[in-house]
N, C-alpha and C. Protein backbone atom coordinates (compact mmCIF):
# COMPACT_ATOMS: atom_id res chain seq x y z
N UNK A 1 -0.49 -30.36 10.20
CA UNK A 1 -1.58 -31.20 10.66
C UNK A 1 -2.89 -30.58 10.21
N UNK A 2 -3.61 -31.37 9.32
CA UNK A 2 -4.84 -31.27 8.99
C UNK A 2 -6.11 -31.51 9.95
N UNK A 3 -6.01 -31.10 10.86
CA UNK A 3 -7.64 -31.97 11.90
C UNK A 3 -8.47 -31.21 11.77
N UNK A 4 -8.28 -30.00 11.02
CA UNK A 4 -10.35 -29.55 10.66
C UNK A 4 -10.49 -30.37 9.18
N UNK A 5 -9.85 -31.31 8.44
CA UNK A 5 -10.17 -32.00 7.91
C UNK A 5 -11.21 -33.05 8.30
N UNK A 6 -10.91 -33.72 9.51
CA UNK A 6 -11.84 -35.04 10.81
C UNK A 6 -13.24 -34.18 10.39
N UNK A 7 -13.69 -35.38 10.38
CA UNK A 7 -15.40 -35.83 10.30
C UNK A 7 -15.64 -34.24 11.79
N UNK A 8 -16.40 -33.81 11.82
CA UNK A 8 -17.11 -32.84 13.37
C UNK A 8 -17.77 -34.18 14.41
N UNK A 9 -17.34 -33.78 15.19
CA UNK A 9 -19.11 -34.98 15.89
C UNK A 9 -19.27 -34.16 17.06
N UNK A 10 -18.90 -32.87 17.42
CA UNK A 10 -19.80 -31.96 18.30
C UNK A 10 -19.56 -30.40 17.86
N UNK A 11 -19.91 -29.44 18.26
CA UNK A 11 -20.52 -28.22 17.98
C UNK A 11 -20.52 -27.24 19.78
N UNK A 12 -20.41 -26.61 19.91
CA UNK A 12 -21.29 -25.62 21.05
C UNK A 12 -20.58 -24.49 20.98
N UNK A 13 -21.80 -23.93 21.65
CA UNK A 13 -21.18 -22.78 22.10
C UNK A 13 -21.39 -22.71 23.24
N UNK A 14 -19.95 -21.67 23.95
CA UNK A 14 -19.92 -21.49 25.17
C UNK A 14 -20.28 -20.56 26.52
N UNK A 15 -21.07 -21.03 26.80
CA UNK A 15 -21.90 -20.22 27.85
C UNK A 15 -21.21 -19.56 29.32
N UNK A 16 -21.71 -18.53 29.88
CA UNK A 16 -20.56 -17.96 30.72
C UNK A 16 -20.63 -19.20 32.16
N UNK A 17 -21.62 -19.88 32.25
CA UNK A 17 -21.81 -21.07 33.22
C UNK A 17 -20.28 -22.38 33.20
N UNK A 18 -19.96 -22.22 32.04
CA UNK A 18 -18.95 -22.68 32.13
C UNK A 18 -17.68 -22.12 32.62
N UNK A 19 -17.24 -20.93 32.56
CA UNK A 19 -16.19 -20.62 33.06
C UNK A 19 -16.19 -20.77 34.48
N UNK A 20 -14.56 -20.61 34.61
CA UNK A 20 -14.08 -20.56 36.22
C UNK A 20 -13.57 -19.38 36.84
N UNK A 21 -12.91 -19.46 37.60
CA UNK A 21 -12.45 -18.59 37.91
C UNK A 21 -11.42 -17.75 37.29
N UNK A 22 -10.90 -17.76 36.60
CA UNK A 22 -9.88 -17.55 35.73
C UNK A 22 -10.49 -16.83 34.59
N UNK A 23 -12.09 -17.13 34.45
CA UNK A 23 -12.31 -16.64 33.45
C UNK A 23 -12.38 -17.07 31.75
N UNK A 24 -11.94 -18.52 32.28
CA UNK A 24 -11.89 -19.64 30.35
C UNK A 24 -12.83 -20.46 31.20
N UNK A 25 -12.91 -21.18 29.89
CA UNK A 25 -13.82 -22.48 30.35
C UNK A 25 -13.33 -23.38 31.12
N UNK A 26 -13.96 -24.17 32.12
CA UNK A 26 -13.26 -25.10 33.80
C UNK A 26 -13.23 -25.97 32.71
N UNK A 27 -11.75 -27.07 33.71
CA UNK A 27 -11.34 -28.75 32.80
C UNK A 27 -12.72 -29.42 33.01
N UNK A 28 -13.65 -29.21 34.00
CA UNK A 28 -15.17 -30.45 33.69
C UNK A 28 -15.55 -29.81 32.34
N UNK A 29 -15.81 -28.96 31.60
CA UNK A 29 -16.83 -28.67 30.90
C UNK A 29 -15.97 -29.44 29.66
N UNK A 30 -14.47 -28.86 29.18
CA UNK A 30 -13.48 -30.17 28.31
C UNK A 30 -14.30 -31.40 28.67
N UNK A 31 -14.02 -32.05 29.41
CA UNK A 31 -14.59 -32.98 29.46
C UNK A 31 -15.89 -34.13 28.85
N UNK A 32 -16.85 -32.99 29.61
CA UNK A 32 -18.64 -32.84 28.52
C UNK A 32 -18.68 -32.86 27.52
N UNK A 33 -17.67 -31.81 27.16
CA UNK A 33 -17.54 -31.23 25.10
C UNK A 33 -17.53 -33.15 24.71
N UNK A 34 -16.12 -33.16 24.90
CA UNK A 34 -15.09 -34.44 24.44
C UNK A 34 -16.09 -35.56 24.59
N UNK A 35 -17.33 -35.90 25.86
CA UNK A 35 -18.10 -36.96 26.06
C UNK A 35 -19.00 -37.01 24.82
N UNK A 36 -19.50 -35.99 24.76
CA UNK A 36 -20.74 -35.90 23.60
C UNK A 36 -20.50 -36.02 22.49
N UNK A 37 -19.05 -35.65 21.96
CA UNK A 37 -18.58 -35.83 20.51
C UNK A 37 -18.15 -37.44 20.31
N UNK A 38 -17.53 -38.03 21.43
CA UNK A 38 -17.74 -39.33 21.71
C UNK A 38 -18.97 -39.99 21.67
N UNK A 39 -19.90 -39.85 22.20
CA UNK A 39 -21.47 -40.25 22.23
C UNK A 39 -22.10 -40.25 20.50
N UNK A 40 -21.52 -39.42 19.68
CA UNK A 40 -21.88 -38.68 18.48
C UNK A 40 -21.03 -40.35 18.04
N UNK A 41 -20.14 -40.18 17.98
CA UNK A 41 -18.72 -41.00 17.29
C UNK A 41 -18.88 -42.42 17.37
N UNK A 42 -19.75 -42.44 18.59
CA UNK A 42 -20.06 -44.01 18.77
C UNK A 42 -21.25 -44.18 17.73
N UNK A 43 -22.55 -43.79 18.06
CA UNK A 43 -23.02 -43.55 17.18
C UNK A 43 -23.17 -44.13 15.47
N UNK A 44 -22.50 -42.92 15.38
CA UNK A 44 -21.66 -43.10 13.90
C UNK A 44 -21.58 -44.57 13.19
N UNK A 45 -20.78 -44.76 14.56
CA UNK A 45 -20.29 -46.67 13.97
C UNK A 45 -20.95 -47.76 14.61
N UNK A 46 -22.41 -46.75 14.74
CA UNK A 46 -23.27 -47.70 15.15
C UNK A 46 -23.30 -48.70 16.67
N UNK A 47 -23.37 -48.13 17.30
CA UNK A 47 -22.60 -48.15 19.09
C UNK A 47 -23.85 -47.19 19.67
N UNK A 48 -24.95 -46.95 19.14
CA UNK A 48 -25.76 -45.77 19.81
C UNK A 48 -26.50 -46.85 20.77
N UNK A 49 -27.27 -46.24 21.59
CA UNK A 49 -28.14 -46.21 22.76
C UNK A 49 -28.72 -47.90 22.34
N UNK A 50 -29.35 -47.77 21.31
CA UNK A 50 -30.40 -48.98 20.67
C UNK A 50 -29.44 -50.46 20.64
N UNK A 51 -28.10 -50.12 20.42
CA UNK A 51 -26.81 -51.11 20.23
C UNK A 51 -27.02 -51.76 21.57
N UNK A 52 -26.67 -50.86 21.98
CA UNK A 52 -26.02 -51.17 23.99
C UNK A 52 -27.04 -51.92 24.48
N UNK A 53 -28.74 -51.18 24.17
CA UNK A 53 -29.51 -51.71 24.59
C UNK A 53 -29.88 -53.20 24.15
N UNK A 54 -29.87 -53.89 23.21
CA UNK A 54 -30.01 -54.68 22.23
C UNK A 54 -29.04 -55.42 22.53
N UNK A 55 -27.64 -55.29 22.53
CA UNK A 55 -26.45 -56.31 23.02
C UNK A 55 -26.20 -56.33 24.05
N UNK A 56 -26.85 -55.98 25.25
CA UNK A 56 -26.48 -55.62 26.79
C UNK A 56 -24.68 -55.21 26.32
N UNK A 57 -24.51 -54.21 26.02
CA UNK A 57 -23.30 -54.22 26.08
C UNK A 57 -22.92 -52.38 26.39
N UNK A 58 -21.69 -51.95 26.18
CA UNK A 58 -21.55 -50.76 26.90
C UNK A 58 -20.16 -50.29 26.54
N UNK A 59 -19.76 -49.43 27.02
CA UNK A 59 -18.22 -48.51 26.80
C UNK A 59 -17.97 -48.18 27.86
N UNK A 60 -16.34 -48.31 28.71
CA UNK A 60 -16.03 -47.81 29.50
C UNK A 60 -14.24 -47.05 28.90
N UNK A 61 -14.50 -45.91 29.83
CA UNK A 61 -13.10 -44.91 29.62
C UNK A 61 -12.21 -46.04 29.99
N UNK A 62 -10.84 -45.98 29.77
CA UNK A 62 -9.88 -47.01 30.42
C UNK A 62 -8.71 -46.05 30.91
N UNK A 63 -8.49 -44.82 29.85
CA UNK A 63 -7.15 -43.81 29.87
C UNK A 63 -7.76 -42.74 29.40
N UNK A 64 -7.07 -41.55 29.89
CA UNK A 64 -7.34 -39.88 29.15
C UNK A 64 -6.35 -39.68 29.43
N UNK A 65 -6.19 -38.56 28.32
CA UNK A 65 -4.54 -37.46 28.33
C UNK A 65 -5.45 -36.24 27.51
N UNK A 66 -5.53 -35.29 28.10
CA UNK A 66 -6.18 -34.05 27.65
C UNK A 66 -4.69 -33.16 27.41
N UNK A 67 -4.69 -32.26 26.30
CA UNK A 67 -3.56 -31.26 26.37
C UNK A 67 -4.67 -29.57 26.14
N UNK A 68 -4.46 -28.75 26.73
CA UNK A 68 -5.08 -27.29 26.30
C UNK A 68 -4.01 -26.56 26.06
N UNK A 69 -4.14 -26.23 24.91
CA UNK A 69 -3.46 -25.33 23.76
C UNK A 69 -3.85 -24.30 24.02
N UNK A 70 -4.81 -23.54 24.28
CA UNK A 70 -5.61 -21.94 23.76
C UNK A 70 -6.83 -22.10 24.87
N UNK A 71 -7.10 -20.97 25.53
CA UNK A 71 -8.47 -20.42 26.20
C UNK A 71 -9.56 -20.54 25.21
N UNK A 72 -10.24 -21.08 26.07
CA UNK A 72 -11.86 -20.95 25.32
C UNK A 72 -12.57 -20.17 26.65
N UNK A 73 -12.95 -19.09 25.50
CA UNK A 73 -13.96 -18.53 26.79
C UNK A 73 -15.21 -18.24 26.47
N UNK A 74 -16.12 -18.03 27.28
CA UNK A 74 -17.76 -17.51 26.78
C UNK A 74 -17.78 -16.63 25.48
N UNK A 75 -19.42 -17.51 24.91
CA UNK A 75 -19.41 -16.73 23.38
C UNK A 75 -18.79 -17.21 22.62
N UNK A 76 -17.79 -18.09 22.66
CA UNK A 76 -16.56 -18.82 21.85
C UNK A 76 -17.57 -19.96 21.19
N UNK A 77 -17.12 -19.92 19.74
CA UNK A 77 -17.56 -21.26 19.09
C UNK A 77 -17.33 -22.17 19.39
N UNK A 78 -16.59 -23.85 19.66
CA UNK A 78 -16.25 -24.72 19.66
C UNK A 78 -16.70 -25.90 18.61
N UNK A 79 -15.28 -26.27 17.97
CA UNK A 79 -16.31 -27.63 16.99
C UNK A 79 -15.24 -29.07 17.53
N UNK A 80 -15.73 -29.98 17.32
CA UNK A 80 -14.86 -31.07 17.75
C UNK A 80 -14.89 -32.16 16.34
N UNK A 81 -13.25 -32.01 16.30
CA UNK A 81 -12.88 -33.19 14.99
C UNK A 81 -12.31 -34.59 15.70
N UNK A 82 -12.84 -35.18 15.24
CA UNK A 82 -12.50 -36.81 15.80
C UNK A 82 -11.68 -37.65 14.99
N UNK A 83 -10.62 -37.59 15.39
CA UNK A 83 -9.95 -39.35 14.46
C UNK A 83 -9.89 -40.59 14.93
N UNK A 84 -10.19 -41.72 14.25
CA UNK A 84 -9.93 -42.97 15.26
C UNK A 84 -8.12 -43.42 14.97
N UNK A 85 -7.81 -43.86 15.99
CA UNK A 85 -6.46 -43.73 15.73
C UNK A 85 -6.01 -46.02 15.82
N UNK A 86 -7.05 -46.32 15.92
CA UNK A 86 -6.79 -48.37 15.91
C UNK A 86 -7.54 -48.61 17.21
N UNK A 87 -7.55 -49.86 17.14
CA UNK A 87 -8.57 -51.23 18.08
C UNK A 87 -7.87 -52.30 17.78
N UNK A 88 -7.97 -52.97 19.27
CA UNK A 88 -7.67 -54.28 19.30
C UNK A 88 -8.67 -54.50 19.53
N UNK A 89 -8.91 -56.27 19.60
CA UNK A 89 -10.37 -56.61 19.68
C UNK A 89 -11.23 -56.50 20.68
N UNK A 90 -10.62 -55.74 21.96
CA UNK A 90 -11.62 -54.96 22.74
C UNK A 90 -11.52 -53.45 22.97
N UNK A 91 -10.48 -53.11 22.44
CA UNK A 91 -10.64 -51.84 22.64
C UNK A 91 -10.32 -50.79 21.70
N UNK A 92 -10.62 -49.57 21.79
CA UNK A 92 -10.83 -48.38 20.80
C UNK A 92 -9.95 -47.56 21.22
N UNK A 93 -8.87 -47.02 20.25
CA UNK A 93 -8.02 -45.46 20.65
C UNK A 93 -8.61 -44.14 19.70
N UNK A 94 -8.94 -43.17 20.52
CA UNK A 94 -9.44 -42.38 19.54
C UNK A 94 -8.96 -40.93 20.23
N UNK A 95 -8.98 -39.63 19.29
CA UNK A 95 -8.36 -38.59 19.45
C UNK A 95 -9.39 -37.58 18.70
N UNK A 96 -9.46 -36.49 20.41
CA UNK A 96 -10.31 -35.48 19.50
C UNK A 96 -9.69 -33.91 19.44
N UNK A 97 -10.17 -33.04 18.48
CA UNK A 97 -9.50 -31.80 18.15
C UNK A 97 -10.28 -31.10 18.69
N UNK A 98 -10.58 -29.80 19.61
CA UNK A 98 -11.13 -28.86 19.54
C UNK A 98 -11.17 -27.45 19.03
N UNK A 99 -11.88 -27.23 18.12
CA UNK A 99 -11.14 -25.98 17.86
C UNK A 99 -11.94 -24.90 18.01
N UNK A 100 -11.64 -23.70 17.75
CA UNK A 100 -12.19 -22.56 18.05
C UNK A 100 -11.83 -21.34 16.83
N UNK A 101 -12.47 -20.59 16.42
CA UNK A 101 -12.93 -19.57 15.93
C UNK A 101 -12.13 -20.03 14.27
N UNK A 102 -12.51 -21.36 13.78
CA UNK A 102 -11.94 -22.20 12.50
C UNK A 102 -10.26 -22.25 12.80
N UNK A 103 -9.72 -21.69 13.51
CA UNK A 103 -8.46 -22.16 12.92
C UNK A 103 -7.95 -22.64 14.22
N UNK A 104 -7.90 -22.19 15.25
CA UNK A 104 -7.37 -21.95 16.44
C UNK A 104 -7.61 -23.86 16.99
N UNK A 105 -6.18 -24.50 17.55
CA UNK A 105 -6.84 -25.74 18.20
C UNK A 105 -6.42 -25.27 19.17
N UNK A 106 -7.48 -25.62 20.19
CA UNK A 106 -7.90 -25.00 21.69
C UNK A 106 -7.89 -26.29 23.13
N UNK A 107 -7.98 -27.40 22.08
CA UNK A 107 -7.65 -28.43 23.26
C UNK A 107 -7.47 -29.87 22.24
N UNK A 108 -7.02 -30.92 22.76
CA UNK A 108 -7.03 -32.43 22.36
C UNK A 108 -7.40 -33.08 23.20
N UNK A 109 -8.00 -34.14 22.76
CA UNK A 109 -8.14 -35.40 24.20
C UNK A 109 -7.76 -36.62 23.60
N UNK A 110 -7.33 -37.21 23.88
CA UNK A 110 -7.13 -38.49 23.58
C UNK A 110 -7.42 -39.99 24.66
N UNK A 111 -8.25 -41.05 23.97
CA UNK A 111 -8.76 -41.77 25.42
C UNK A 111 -8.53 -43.18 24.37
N UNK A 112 -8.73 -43.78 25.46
CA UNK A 112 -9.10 -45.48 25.39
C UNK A 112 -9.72 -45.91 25.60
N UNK A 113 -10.63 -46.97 25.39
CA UNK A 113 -12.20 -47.54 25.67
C UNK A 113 -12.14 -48.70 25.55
N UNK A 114 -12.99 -49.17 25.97
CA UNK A 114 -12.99 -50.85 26.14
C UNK A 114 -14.82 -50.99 25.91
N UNK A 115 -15.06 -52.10 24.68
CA UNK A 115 -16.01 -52.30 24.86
C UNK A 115 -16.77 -53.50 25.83
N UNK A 116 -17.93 -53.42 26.71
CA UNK A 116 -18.08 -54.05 27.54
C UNK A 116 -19.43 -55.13 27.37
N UNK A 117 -19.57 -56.05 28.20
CA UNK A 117 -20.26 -57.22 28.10
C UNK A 117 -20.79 -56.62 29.43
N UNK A 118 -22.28 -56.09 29.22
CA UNK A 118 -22.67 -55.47 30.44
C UNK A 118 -23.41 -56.45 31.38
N UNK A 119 -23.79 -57.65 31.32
CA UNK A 119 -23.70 -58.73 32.05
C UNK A 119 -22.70 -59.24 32.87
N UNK A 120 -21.29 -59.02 32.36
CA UNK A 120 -20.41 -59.56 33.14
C UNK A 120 -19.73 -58.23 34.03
N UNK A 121 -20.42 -57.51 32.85
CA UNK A 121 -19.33 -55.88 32.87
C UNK A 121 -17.72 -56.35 32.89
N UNK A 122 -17.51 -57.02 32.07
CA UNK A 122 -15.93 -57.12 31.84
C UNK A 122 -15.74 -56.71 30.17
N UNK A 123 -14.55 -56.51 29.70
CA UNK A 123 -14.27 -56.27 28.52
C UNK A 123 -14.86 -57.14 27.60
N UNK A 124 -15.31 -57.05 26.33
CA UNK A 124 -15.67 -58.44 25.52
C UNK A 124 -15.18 -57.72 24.00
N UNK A 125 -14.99 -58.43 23.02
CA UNK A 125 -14.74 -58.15 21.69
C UNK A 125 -16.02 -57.39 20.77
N UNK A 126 -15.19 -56.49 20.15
CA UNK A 126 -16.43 -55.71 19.28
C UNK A 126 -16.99 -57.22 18.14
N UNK A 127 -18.31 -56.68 17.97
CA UNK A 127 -18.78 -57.64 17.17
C UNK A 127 -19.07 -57.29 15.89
N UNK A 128 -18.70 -57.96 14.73
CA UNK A 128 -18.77 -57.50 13.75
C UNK A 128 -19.48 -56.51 12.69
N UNK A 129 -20.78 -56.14 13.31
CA UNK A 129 -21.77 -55.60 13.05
C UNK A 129 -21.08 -53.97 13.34
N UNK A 130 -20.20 -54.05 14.41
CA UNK A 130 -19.31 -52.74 14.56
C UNK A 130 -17.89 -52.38 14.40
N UNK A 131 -17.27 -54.02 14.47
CA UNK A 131 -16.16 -53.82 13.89
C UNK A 131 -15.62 -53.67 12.61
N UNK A 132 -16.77 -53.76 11.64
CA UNK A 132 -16.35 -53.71 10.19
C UNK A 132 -16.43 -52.07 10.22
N UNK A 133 -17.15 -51.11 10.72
CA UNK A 133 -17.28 -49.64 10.99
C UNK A 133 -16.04 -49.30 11.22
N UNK A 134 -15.63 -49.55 12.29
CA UNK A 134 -14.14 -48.72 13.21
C UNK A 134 -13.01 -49.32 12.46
N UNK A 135 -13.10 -50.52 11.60
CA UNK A 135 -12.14 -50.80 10.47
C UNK A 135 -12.22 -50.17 9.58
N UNK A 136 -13.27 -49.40 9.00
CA UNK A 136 -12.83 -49.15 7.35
C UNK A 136 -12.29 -47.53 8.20
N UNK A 137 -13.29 -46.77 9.23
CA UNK A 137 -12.74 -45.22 9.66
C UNK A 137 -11.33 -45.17 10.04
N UNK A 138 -11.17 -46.25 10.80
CA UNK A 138 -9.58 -46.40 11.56
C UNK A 138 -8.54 -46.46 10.23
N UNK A 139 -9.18 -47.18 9.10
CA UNK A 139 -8.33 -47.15 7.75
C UNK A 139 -7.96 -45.80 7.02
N UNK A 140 -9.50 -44.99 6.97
CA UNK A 140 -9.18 -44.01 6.17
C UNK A 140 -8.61 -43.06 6.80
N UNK A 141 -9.01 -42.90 8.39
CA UNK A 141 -7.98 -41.72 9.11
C UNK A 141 -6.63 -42.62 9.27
N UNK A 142 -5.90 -43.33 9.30
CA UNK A 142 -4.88 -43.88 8.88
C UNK A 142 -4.34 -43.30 7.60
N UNK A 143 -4.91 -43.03 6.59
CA UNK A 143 -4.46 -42.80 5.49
C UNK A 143 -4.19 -41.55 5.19
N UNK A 144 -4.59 -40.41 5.91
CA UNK A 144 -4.73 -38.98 6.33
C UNK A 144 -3.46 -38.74 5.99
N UNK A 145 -2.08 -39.20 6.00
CA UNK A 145 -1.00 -38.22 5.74
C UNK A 145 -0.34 -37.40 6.60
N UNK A 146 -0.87 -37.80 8.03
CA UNK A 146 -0.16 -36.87 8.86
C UNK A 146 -0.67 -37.59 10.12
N UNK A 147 0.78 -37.42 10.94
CA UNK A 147 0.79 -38.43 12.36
C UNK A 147 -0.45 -37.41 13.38
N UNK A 148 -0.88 -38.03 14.15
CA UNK A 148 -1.98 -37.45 15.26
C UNK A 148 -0.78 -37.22 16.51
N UNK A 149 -1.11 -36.01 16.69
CA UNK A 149 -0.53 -36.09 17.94
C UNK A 149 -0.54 -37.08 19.61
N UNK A 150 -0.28 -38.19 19.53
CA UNK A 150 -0.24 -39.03 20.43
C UNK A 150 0.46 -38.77 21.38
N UNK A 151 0.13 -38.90 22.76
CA UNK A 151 1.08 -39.13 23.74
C UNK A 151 2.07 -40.11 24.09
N UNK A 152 1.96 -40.94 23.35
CA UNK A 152 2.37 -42.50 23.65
C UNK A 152 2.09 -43.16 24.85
N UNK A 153 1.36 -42.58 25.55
CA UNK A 153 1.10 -43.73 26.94
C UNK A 153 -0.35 -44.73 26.84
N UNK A 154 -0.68 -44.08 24.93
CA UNK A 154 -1.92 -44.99 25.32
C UNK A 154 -2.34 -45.88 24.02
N UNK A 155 -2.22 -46.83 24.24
CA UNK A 155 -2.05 -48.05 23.51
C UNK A 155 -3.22 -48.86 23.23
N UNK A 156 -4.11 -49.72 22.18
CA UNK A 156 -5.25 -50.03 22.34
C UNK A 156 -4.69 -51.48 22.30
């Protein structure tokens, strides 16, 4: 599996505020990482702040399945590789890598999203202006050569 191949869409480093008790980084701060590289990812395909605002429209989580592979602890690099893994016409499956010190993968997340009609706040269909985006990425990470580690419980 190639996933420091994936596009990056976050970066940090890790501060000792994040750890827990244990001494690695707590599951909220996973979390944060995974939101912002998401925030980045939307972005990307043109889904930023100005979108939402402009289409009253919005993203909601629907599913997560996080797996941690490896401790991340303070001082630790972190980069996050993103693949889109398909969409139906409301919703997005996407999968992110975390890794640590270039080689090491240190966590995955994998989620589901639904894009939303923030008037009704119910699900509504991506509109073309963004679905031609998450079609051609969803194509070329498709074409990658190597299965994503999926859980199978999450389906778009």
């Amino acid at each position: 599996m190639s996933w420091k191949t994936l596009p990056i869409t976050h970066r940090a480093s890790i501060p000792e505020s994040y750890l827990d008790g244990m001494g690695h980084m707590n599951v909220m701060w996973y979390t944060h990482l995974f939101g912002l590289a998401t925030r980045e990812l939307f972005g990307q395909l043109g889904m930023g702040r100005s979108y939402f605002e402009a289409n009253r429209a919005g993203a909601f989580a629907l599913k997560q399945m996080f797996c941690y592979l490896a401790e991340v602890r303070a001082g630790e690099e972190v980069t996050i590789h993103t693949r889109l893994l398909g969409r139906s016409e409301k919703r997005l499956h996407v999968m992110h890598f975390m890794g640590k010190g270039g080689d090491v993968l240190a966590a995955t997340a994998e989620f589901l999203a639904s894009h939303i009609d923030m008037t009704t706040r119910r699900s509504s269909p991506f509109p073309a202006i963004v679905a031609g985006p998450i079609d051609r990425l969803v194509a070329a990470h498709g074409a990658l050569g190597w299965e994503a580690p999926v859980c199978g419980a999450i389906k778009p």
